[in-house]
C-alpha atoms as a PDB file:
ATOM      1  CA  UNK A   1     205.632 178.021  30.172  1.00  0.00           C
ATOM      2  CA  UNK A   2     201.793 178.741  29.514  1.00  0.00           C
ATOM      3  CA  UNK A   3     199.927 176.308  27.790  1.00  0.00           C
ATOM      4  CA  UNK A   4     198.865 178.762  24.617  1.00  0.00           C
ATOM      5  CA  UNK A   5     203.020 178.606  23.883  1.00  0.00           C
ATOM      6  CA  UNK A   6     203.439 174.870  24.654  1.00  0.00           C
ATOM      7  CA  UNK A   7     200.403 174.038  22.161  1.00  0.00           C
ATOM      8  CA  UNK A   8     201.874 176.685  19.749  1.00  0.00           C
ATOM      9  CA  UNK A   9     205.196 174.660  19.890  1.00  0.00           C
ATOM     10  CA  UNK A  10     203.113 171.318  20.053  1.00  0.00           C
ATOM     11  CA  UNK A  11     201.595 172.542  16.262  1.00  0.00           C
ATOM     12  CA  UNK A  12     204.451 173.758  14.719  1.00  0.00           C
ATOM     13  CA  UNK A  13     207.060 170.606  15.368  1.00  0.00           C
ATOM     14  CA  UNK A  14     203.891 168.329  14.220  1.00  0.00           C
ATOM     15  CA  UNK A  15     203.372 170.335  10.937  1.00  0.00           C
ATOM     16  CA  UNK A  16     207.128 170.489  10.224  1.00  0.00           C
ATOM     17  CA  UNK A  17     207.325 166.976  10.342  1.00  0.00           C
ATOM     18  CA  UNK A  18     204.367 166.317   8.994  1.00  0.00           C
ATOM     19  CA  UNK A  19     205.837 168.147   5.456  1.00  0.00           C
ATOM     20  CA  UNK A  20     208.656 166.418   5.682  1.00  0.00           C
ATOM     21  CA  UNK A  21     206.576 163.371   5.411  1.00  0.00           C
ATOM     22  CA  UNK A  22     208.156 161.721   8.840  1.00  0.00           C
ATOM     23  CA  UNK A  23     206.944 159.913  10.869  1.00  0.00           C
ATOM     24  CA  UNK A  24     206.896 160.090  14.600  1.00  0.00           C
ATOM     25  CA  UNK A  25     209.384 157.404  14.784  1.00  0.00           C
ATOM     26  CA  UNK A  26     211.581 158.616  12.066  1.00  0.00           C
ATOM     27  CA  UNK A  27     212.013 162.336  14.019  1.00  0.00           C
ATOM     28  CA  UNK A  28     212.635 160.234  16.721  1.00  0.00           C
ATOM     29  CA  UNK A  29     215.970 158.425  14.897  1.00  0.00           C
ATOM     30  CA  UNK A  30     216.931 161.501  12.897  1.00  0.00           C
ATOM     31  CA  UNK A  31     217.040 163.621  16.444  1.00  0.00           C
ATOM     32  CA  UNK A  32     218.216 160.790  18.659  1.00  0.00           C
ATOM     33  CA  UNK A  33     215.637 160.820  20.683  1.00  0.00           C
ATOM     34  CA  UNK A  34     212.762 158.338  22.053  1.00  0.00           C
ATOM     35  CA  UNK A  35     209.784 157.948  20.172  1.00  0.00           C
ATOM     36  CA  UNK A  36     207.762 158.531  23.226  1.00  0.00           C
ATOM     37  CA  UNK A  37     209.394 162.215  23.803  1.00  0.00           C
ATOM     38  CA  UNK A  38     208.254 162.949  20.152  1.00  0.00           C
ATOM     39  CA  UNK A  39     204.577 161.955  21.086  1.00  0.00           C
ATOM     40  CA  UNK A  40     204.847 163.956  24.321  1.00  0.00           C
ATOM     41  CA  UNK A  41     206.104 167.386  22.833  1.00  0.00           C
ATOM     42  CA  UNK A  42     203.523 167.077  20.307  1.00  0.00           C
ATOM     43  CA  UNK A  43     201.004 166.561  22.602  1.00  0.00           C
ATOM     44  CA  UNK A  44     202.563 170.395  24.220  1.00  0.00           C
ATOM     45  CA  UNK A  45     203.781 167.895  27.638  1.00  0.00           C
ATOM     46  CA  UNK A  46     207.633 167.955  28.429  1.00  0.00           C
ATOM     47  CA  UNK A  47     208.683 170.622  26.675  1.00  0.00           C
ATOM     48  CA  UNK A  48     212.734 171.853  27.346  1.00  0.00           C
ATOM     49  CA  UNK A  49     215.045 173.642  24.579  1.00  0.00           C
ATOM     50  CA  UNK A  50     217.502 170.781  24.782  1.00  0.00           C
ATOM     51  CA  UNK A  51     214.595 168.093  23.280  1.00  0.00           C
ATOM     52  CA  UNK A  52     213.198 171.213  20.825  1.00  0.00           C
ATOM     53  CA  UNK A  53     216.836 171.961  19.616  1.00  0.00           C
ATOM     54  CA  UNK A  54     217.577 168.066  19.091  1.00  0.00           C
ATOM     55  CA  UNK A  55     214.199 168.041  16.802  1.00  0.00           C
ATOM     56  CA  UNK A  56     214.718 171.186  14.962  1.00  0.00           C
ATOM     57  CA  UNK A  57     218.145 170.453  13.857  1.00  0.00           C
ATOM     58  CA  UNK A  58     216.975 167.069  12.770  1.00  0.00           C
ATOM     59  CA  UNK A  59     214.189 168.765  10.706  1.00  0.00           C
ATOM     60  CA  UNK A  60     217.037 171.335   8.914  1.00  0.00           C
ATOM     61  CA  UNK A  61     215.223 173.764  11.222  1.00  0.00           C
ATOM     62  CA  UNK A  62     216.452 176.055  14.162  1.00  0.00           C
ATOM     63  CA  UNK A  63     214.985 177.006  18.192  1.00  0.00           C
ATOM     64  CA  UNK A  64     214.911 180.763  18.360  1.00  0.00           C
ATOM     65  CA  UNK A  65     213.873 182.566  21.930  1.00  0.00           C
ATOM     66  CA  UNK A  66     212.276 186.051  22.299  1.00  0.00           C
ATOM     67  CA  UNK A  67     211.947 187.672  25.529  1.00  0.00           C
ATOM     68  CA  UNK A  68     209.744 190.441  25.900  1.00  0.00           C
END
């Protein structure tokens, strides 16, 4: 994955939870996840759908994959 879509992804899960008034650690428990793999996909590092998908659905959001 090049690093323009991994910041890109990095942004958009931030400002989603950053609406929704979460915190890092609250994602985190809502998507069942570490706290730490929170930090690290918002910092655009460790990036894989399974972790994305876990997050969206937590934030009443959804992964969707174009291939062009």
């Amino acid at each position: 994955m090049c690093e323009n879509n991994k910041l890109e992804i990095a942004v958009k899960i931030f400002k989603i939870r950053e609406k929704l008034g979460w915190t890092r650690s609250k994602l985190a428990q809502e998507a069942n996840v570490l706290e730490s793999t929170v930090v690290e996909i918002e910092s655009g590092n460790n990036i894989n759908i399974e972790t994305l998908s876990k997050l969206a659905t937590a934030m009443g959001k959804k992964v969707t994959i174009n291939i062009e």
